[in-house]
N, C-alpha and C. Protein backbone atom coordinates (compact mmCIF):
# COMPACT_ATOMS: atom_id res chain seq x y z
N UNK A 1 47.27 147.45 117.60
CA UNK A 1 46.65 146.96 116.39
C UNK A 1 47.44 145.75 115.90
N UNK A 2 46.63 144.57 115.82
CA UNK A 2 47.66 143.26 115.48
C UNK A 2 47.17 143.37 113.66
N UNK A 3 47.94 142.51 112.94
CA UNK A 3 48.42 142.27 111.57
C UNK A 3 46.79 142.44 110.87
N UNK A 4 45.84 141.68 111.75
CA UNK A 4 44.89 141.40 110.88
C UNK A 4 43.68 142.69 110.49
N UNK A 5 43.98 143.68 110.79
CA UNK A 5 43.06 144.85 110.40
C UNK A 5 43.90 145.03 109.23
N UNK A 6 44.82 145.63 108.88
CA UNK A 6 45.54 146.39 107.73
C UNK A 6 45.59 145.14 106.63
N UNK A 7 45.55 143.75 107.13
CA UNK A 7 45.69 142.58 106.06
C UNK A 7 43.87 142.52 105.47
N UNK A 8 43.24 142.61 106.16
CA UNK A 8 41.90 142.71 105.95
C UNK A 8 41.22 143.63 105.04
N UNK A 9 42.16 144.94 105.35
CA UNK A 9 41.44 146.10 104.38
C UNK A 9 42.79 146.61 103.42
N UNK A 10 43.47 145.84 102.83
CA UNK A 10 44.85 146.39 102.38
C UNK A 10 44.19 146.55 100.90
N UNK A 11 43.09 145.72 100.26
CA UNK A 11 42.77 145.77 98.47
C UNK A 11 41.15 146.99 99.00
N UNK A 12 40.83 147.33 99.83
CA UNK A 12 39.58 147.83 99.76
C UNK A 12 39.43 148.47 98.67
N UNK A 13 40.93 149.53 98.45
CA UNK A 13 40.69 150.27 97.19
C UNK A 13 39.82 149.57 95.74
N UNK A 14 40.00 148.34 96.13
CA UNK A 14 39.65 147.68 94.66
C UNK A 14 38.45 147.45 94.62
N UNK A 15 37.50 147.70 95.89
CA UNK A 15 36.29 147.51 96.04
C UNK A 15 35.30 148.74 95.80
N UNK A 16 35.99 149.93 96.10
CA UNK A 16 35.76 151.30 95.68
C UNK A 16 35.93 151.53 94.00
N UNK A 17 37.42 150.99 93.70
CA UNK A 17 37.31 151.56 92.11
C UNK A 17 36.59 150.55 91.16
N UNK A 18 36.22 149.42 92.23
CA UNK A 18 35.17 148.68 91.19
C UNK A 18 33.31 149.18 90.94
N UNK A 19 33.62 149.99 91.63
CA UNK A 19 32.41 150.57 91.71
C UNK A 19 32.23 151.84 90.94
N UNK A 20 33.24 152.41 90.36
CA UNK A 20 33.21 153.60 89.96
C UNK A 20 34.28 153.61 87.92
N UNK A 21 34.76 152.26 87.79
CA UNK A 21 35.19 152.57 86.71
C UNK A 21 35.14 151.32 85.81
N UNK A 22 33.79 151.14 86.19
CA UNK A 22 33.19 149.72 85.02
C UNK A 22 34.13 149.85 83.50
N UNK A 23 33.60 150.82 83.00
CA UNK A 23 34.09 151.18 81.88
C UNK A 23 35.68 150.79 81.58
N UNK A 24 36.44 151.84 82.37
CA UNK A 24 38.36 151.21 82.48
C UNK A 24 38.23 150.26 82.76
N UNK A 25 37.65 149.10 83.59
CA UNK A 25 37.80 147.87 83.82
C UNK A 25 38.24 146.54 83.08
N UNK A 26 37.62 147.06 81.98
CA UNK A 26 38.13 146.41 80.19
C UNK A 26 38.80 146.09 80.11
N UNK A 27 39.81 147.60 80.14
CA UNK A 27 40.97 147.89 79.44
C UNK A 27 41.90 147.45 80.67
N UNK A 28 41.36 147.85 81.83
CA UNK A 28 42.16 147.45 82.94
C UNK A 28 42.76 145.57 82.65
N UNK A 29 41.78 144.80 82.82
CA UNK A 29 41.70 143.50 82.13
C UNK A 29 42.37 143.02 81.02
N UNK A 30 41.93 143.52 80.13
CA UNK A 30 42.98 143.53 79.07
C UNK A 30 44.78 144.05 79.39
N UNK A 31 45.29 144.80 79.94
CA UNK A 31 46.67 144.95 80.07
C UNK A 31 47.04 143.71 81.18
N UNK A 32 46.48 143.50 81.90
CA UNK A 32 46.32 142.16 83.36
C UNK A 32 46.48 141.24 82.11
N UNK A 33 45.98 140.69 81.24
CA UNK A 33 46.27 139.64 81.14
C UNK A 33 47.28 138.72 80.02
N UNK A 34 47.99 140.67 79.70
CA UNK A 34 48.99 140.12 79.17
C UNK A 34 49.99 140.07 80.05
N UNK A 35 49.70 140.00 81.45
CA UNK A 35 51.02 139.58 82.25
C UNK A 35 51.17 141.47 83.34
N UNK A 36 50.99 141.93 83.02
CA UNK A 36 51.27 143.34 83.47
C UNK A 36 50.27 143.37 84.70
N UNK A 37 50.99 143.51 86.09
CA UNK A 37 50.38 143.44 87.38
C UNK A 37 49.21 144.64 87.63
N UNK A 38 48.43 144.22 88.49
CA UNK A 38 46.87 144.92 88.18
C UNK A 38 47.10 146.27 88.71
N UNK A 39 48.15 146.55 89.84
CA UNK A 39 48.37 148.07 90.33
C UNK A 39 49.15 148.73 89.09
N UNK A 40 50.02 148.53 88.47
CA UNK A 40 50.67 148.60 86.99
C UNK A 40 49.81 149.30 85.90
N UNK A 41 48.42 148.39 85.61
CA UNK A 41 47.48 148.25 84.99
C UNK A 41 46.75 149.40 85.44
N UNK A 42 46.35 149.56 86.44
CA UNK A 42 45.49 150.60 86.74
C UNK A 42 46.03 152.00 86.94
N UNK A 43 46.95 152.12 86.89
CA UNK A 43 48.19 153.42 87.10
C UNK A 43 48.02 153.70 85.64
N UNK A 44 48.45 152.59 84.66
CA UNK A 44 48.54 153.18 83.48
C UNK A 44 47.03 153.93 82.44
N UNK A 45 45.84 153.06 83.14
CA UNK A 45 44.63 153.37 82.92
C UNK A 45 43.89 154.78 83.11
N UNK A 46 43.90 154.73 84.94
CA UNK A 46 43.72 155.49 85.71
C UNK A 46 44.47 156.46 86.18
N UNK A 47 45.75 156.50 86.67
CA UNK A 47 46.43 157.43 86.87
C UNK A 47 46.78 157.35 88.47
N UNK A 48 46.28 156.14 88.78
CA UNK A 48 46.61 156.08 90.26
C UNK A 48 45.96 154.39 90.50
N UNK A 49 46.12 153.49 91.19
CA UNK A 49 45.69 152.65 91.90
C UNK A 49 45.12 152.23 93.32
N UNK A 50 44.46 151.09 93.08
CA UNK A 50 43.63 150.52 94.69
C UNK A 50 44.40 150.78 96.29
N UNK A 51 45.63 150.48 96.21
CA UNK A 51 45.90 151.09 97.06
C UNK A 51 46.19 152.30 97.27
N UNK A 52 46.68 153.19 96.55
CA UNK A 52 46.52 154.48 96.96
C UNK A 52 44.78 155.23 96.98
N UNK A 53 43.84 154.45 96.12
CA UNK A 53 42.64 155.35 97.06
C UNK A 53 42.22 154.49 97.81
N UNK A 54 42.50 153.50 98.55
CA UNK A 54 42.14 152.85 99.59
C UNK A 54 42.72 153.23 100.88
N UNK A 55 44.11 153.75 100.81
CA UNK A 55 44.92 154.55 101.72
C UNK A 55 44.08 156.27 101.95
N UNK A 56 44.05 156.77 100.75
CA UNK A 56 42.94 157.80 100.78
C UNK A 56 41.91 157.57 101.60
N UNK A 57 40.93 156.78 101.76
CA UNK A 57 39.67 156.84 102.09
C UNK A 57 39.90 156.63 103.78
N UNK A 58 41.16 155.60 103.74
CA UNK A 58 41.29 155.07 105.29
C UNK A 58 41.55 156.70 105.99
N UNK A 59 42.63 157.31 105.27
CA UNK A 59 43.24 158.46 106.30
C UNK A 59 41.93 159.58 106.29
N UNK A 60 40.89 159.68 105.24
CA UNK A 60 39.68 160.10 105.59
C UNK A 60 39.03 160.12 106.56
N UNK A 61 39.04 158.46 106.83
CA UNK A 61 38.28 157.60 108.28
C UNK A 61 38.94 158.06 109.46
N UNK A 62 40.17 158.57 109.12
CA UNK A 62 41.22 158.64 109.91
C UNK A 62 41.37 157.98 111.48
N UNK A 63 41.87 156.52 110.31
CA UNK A 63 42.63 155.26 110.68
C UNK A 63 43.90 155.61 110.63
N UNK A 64 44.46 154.57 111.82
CA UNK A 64 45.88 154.80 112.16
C UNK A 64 47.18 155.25 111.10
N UNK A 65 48.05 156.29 111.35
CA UNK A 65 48.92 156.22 109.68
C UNK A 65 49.56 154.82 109.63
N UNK A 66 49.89 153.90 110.64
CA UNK A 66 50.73 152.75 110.26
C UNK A 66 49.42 152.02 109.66
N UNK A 67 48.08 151.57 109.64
CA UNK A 67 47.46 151.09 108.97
C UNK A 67 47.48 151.94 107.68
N UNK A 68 46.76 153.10 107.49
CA UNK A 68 47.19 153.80 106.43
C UNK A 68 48.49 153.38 105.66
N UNK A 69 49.46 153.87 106.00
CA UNK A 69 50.74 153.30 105.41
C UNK A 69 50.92 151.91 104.52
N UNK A 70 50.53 151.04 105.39
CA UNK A 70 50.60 149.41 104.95
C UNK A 70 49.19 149.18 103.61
N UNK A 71 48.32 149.75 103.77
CA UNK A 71 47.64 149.92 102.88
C UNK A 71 48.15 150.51 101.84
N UNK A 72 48.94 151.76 101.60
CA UNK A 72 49.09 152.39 100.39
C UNK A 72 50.17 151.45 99.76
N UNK A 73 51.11 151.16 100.30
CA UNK A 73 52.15 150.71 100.13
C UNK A 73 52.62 149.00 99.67
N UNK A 74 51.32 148.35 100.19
CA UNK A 74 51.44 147.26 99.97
C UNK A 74 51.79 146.14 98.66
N UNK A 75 52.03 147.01 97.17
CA UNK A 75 52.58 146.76 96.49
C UNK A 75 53.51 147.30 95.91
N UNK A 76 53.99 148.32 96.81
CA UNK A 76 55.07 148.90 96.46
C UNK A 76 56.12 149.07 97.54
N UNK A 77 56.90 148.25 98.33
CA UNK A 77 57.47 148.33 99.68
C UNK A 77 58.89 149.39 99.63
N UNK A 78 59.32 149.28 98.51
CA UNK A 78 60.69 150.32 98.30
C UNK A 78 60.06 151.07 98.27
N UNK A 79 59.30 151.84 98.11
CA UNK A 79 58.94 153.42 98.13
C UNK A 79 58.40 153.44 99.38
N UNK A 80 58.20 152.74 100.09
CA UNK A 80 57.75 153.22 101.50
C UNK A 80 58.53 153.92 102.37
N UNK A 81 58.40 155.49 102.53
CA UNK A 81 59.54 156.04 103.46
C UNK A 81 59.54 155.75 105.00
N UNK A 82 57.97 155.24 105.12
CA UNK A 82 57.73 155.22 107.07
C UNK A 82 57.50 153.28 107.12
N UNK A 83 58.44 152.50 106.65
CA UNK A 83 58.30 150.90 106.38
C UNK A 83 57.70 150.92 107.94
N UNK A 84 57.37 150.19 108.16
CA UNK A 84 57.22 149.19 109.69
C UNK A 84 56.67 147.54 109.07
N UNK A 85 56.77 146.94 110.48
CA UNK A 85 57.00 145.59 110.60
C UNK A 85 55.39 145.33 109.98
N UNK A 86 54.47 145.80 110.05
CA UNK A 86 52.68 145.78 109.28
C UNK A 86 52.62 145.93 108.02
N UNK A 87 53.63 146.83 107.29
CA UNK A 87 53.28 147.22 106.14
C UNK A 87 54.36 146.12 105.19
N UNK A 88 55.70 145.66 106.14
CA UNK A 88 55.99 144.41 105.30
C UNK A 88 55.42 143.44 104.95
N UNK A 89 54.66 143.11 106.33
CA UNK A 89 54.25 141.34 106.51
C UNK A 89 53.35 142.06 105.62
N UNK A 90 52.10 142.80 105.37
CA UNK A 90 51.46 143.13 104.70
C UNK A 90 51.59 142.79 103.06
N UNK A 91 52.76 143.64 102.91
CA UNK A 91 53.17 143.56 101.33
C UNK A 91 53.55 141.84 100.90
N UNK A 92 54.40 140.89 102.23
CA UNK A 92 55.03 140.12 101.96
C UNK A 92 53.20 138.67 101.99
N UNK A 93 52.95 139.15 102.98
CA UNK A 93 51.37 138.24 102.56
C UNK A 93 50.47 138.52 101.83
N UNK A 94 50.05 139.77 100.96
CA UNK A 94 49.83 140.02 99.41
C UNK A 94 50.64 138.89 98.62
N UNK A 95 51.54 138.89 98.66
CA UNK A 95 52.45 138.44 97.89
C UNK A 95 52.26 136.62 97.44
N UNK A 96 52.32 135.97 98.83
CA UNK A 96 52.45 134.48 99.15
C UNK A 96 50.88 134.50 98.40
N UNK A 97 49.98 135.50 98.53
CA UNK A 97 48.32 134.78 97.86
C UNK A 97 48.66 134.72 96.12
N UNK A 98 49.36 135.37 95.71
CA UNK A 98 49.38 135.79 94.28
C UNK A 98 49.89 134.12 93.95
N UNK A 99 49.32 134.37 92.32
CA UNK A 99 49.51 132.52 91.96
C UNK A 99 50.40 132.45 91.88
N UNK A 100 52.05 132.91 91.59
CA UNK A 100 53.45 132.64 91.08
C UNK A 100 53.92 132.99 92.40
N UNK A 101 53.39 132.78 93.82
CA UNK A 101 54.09 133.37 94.78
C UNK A 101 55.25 131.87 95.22
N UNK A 102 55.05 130.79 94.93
CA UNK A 102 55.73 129.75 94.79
C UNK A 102 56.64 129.09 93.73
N UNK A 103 57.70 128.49 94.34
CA UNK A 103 58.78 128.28 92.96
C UNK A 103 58.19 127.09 92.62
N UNK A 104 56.91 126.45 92.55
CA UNK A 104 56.21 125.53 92.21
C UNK A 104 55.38 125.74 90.94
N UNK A 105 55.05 126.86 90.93
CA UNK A 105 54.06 127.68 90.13
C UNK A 105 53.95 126.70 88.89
N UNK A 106 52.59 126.38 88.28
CA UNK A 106 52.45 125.53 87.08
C UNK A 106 52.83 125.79 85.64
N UNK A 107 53.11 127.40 85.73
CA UNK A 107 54.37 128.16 84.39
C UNK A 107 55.50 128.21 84.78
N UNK A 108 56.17 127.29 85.80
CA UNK A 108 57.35 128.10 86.02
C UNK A 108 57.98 129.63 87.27
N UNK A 109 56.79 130.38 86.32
CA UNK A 109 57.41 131.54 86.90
C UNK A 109 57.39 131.58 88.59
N UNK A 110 58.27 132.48 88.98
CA UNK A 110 57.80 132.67 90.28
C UNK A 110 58.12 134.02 90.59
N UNK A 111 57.34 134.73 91.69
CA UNK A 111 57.20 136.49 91.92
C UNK A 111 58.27 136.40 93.19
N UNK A 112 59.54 136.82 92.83
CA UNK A 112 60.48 137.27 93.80
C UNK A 112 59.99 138.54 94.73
N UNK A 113 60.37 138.50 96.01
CA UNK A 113 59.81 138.98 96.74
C UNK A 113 60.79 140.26 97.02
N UNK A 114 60.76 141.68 97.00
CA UNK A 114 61.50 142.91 97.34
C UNK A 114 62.46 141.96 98.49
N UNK A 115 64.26 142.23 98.33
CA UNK A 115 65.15 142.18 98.86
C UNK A 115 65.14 143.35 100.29
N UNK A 116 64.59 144.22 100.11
CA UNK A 116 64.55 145.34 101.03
C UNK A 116 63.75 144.33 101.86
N UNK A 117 62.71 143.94 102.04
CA UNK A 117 61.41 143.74 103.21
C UNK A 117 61.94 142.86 103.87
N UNK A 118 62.71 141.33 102.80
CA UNK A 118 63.02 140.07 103.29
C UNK A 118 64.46 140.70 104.26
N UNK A 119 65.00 142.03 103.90
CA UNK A 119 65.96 142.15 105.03
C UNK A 119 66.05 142.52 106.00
N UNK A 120 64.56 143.50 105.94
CA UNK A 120 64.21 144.48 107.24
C UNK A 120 63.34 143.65 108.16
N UNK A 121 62.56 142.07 107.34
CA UNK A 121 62.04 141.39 108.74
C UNK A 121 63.37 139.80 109.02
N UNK A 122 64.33 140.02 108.27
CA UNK A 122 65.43 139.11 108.51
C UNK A 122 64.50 137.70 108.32
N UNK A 123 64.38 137.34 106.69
CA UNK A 123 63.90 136.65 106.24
C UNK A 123 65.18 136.29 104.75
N UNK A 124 65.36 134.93 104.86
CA UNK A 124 66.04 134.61 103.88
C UNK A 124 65.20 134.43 102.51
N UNK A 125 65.39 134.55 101.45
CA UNK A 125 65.05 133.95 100.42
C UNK A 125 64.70 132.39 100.18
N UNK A 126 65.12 131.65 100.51
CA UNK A 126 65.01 130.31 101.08
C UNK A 126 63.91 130.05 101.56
N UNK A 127 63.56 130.63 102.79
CA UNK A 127 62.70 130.73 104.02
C UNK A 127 61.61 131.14 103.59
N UNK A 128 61.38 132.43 102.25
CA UNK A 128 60.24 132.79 102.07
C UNK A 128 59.55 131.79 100.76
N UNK A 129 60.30 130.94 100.20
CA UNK A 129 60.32 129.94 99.09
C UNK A 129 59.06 128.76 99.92
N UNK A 130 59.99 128.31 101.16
CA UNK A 130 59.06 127.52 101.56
C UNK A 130 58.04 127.96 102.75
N UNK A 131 58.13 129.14 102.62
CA UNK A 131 56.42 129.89 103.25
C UNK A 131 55.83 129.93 101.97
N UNK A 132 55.88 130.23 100.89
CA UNK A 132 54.89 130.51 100.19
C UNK A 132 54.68 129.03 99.56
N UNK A 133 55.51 128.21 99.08
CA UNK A 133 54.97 126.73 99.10
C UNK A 133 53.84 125.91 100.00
N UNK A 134 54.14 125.86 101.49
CA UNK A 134 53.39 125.89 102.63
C UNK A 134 52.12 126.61 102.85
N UNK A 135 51.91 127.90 102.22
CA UNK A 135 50.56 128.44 102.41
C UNK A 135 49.90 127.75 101.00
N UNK A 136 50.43 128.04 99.80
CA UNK A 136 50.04 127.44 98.64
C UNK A 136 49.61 125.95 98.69
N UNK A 137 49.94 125.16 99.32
CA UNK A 137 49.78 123.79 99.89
C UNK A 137 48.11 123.79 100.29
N UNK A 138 47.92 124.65 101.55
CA UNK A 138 47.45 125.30 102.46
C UNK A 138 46.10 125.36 101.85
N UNK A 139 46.33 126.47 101.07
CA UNK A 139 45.22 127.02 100.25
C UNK A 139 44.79 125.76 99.14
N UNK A 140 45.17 125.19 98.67
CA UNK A 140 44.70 124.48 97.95
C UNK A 140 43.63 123.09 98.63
N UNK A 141 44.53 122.70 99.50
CA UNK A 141 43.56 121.87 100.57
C UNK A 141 42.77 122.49 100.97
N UNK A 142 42.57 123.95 101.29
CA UNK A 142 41.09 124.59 101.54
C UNK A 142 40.19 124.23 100.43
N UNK A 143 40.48 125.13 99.41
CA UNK A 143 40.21 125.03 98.05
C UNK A 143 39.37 123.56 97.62
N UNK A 144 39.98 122.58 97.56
CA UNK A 144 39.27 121.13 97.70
C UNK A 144 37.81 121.15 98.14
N UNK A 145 38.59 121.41 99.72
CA UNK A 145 37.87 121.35 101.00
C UNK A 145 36.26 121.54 100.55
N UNK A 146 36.87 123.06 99.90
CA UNK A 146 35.52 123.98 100.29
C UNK A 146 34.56 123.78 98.25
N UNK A 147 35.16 122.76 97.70
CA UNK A 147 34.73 122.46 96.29
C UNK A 147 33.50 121.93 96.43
N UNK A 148 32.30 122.56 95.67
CA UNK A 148 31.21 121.41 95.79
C UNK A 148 30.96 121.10 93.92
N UNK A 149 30.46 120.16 93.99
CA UNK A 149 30.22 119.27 92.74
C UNK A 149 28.39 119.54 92.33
């Protein structure tokens, strides 16, 4: 199984609980946009988040546990007891899409990336600064690209 199945279906959960909790969605929204991250948000709402019932539904399907895994886990990499090399790059390319994933970011801020993952795929801090600059680059020239007027 190469990277791109588990990167493909890692938010499904969010496609399931968008279907089922219009209502929390609000409120979900509302805590998101005072800054409070959307798995955060929906834990505090719901009582659980997209990736964990997206990990649910996969081990239902019963899809691989390392896909499983990288799915549940993907915003949470320290709690992962079974890490592998899928469920980092996983968590760590979640990451590079998010808007503050660059020390460029147009507030300033920028989303430091778990010290655990960047050590277990022997990735400097440095190194992941200008990957996520580079995809952000990336994406924006798509972005253009794909703009119609």
């Amino acid at each position: 199984m190469i990277f791109f199945t588990p990167a493909l279906l890692h938010d499904m959960g969010k496609l399931v609980l968008g279907e089922f909790v219009k209502k929390e969605f609000l409120k979900i929204q509302s805590i998101t946009a005072k800054g409070v991250p959307l798995d955060i948000a929906e834990n505090m709402v719901l009582g659980t988040d997209h990736a964990e019932i997206g990990a649910l539904i996969l081990g239902r399907w019963s899809f691989p546990s390392v896909l499983v895994n990288a799915v549940r886990w993907h915003h949470n990499p320290e709690r992962n007891k079974n890490s592998t090399t899928k469920s980092d790059m996983v968590y760590l390319s979640n990451l590079v899409c998010q808007p503050h994933a660059d020390s460029d970011s147009a507030d300033g801020q920028f989303i430091t990336p778990s010290s655990i993952v960047l050590d277990r795929l022997g990735i400097k801090l440095e190194q992941y600064k200008v990957i996520a600059e580079k995809a952000h680059s990336w994406m924006k020239k798509l972005s253009d690209t794909l703009t119609f007027d």
